[in-house]
Protein backbone atom coordinates (compact mmCIF):
# COMPACT_ATOMS: atom_id res chain seq x y z
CA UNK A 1 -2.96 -2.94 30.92
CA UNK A 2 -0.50 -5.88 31.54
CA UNK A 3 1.26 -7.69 28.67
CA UNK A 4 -0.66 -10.27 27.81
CA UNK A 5 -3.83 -7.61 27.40
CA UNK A 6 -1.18 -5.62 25.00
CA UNK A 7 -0.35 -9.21 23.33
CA UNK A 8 -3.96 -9.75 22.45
CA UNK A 9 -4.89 -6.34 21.02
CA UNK A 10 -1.72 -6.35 19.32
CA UNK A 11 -2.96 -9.77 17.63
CA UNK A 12 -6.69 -8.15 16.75
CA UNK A 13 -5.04 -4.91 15.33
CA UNK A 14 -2.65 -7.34 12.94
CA UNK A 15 -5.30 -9.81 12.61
CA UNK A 16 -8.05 -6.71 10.87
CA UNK A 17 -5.13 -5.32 8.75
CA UNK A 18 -5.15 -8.27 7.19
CA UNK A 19 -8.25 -8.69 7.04
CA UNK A 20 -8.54 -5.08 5.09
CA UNK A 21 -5.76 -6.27 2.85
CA UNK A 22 -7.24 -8.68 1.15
CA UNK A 23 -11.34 -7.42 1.82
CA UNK A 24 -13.24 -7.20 -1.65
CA UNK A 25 -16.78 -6.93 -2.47
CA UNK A 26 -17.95 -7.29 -6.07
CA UNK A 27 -20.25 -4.25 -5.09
CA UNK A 28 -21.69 -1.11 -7.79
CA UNK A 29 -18.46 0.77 -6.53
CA UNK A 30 -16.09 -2.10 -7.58
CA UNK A 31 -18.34 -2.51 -10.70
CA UNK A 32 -17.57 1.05 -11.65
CA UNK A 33 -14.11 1.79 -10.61
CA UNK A 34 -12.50 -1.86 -12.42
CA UNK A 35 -13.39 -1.39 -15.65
CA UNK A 36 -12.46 2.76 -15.51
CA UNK A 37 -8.85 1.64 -14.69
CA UNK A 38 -8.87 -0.74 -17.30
CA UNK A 39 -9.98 1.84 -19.74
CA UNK A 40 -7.20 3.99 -18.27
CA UNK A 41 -4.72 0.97 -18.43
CA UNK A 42 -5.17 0.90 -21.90
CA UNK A 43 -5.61 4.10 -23.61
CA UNK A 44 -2.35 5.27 -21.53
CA UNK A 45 -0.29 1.69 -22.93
CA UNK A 46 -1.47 2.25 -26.67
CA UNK A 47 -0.83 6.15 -26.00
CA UNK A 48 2.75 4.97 -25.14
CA UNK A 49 3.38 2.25 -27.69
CA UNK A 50 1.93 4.50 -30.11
CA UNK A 51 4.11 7.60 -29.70
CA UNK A 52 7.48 5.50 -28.86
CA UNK A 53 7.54 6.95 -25.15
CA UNK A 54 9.88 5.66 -23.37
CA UNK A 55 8.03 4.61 -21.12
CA UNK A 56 5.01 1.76 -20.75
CA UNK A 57 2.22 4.36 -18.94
CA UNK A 58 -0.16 0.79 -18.98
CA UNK A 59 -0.17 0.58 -14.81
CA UNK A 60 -1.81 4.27 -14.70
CA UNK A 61 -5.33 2.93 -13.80
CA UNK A 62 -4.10 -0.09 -11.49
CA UNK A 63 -2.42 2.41 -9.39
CA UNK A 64 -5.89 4.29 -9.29
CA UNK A 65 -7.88 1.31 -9.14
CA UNK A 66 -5.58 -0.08 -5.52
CA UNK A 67 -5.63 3.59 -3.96
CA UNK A 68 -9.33 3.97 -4.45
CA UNK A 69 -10.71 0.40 -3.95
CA UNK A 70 -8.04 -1.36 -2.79
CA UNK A 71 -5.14 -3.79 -4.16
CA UNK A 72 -7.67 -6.34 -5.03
CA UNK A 73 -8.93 -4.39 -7.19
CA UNK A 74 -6.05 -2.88 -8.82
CA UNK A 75 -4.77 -6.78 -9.60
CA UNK A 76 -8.19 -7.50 -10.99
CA UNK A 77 -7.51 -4.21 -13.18
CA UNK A 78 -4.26 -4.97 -14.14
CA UNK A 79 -4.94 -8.93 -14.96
CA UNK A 80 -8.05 -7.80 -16.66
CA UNK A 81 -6.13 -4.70 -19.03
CA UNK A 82 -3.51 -7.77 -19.99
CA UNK A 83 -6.04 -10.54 -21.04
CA UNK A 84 -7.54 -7.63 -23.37
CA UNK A 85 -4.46 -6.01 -24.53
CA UNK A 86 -3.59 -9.52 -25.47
CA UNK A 87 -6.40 -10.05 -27.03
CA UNK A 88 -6.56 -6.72 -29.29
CA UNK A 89 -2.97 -5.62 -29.63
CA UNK A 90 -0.12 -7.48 -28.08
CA UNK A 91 -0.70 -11.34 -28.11
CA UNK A 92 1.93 -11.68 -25.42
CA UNK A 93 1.04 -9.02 -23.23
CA UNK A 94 -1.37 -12.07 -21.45
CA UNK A 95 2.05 -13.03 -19.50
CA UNK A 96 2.66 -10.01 -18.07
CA UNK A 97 -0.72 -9.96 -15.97
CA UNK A 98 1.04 -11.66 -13.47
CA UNK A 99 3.17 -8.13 -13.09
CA UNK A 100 0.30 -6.49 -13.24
CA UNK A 101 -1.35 -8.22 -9.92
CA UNK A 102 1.73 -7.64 -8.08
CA UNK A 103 2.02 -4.36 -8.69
CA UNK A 104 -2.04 -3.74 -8.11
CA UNK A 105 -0.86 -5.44 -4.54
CA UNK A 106 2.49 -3.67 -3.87
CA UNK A 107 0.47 -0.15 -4.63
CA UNK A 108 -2.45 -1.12 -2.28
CA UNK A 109 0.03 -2.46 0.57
CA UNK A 110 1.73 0.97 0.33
CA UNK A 111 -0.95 3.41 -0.23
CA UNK A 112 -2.53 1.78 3.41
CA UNK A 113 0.69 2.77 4.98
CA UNK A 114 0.74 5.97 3.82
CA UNK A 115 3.20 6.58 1.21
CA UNK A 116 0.98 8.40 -1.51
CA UNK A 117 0.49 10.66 0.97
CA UNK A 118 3.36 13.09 0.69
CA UNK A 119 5.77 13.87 -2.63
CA UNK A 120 8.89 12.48 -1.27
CA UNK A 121 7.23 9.14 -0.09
CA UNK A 122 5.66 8.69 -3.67
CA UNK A 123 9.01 7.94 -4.88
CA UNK A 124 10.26 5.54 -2.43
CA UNK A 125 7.26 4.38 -2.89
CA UNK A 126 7.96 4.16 -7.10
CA UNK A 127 11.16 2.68 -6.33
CA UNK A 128 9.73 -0.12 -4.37
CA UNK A 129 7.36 -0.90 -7.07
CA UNK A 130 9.79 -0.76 -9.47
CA UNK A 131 11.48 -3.26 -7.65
CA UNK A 132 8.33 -5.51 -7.69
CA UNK A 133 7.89 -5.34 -11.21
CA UNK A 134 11.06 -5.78 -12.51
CA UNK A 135 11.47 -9.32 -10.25
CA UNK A 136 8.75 -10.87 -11.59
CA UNK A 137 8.92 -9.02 -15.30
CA UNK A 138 12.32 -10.58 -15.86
CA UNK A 139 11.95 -14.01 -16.21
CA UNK A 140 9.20 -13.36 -18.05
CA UNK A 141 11.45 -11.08 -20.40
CA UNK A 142 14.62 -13.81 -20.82
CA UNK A 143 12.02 -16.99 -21.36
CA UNK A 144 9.94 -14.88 -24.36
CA UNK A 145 12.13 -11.94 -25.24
CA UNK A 146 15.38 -13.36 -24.62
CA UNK A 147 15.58 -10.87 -22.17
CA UNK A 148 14.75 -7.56 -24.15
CA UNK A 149 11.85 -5.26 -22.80
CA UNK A 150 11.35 -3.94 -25.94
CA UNK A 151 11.92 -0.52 -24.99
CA UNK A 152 14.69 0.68 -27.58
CA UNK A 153 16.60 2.73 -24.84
CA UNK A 154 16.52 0.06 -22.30
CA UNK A 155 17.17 -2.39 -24.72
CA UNK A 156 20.45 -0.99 -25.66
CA UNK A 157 21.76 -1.24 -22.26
CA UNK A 158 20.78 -4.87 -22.29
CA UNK A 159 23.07 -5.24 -25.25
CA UNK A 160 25.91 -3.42 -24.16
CA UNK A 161 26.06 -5.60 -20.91
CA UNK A 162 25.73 -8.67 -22.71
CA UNK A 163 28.93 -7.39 -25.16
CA UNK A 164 30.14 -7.26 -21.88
CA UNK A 165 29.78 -10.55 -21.24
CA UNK A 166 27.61 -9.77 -18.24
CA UNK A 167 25.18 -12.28 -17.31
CA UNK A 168 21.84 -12.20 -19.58
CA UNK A 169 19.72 -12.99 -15.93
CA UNK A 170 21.73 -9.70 -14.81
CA UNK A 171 21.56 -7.91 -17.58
CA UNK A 172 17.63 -8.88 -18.58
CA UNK A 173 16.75 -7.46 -14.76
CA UNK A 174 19.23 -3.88 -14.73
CA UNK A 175 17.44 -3.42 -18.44
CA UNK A 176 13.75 -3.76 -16.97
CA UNK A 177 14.66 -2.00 -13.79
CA UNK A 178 16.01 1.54 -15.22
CA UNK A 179 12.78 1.54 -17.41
CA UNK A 180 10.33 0.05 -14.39
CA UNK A 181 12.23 2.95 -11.99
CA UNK A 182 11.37 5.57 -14.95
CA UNK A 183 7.91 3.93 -16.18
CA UNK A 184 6.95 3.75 -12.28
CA UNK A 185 8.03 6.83 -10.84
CA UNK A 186 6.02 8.77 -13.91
CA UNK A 187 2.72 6.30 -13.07
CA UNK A 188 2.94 6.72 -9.61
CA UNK A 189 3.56 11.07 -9.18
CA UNK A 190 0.38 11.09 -12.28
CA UNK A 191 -2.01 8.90 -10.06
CA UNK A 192 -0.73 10.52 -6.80
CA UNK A 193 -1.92 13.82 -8.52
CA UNK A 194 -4.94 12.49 -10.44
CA UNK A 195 -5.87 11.15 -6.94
CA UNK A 196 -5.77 14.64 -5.03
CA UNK A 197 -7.64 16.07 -7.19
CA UNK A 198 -10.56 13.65 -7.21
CA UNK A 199 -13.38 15.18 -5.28
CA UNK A 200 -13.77 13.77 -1.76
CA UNK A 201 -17.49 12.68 -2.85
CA UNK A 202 -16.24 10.66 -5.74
CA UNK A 203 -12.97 9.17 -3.66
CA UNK A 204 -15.63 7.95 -1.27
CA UNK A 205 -17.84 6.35 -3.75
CA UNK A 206 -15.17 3.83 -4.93
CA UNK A 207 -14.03 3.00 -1.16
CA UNK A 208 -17.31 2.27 -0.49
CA UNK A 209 -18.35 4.83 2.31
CA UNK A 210 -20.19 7.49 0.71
CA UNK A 211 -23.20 8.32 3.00
């Protein structure tokens, strides 16, 4: 095989990832699995908002929703949980769909390469998200919240830099980081285990090759 025959497959092999990326069909699986990880999404964010956790939990069934189906459909979970959290219990929490569709793409992107696969790669693989969500969160956070998450623990960080005269842009993104890194490590080791356990029948009925 001579280069240019290794040039060409190596374009057809990038061009079908892509393809697979972004490949959705509004099919009876989809139609199931979206509005279980919305159901997830939200009886794990009022669980958490409820008890005070330190922690948001609301990304549980996004994570689900982009390992089984995809990260289509884990932003179309996410953006769907926010409109109706907004809706019902948080007026504000419309905003932070946009996190939510990043995050249903970052976990879809990284579940195709592999990295819910093994413990230690579930982490780096938290820590990337993390990283996602706290990008796009924080702007988000200083234009509504004047940077605050909202998170008492987190919060108090946020102050203590800004006594420090540290920069609220700074200080807004280190405050949703530490509670994204904590927040997203928990989500992501629960749906890595919720996902192994799922019998192989039922995994593939939401990816859409069950025979």
């Amino acid at each position: 095989m001579d280069s240019k025959e290794i040039s060409s497959k190596n374009k057809e092999i990038s061009s079908k990832n892509k393809a697979s990326f972004w490949s959705f069909k509004l099919s009876a699986h989809a139609m199931t699995l979206i509005p279980a990880a919305v159901g997830i999404n939200y009886v794990a964010k009022a669980f958490a908002e409820g008890l005070k956790l330190p922690v948001w939990l609301g990304s549980l069934g996004t994570f689900l929703a982009s390992m089984l189906g995809g990260p289509v459909a884990g932003a179309i979970s996410g953006f769907i949980n926010h409109v109706i959290y907004s809706l019902t219990l948080s007026p504000l929490s419309a905003v932070y769909a946009l996190t939510s569709i990043a995050i249903g793409l970052a976990v879809g992107w990284l579940n195709q390469r592999g990295f819910f696969k093994r413990p230690v790669t579930v982490l780096l693989a938290a820590i990337l998200i993390a990283l996602v969500s706290a990008v796009i969160s924080t702007p988000l956070n200083v234009i509504f919240w004047g940077g605050q998450t909202g998170i008492a623990w987190g919060d108090a960080l946020f102050a203590s830099l800004v006594a420090k005269h540290v920069n609220i842009w700074i200080a807004s993104f280190l405050d949703e980081f530490v509670l994204d890194l904590l927040d997203k490590t928990v989500v992501a080791y629960l749906a890595f285990l919720i996902y192994k356990q799922l019998p192989k029948r039922l995994v593939s009925f939401f990816k859409g090759t069950e025979k």
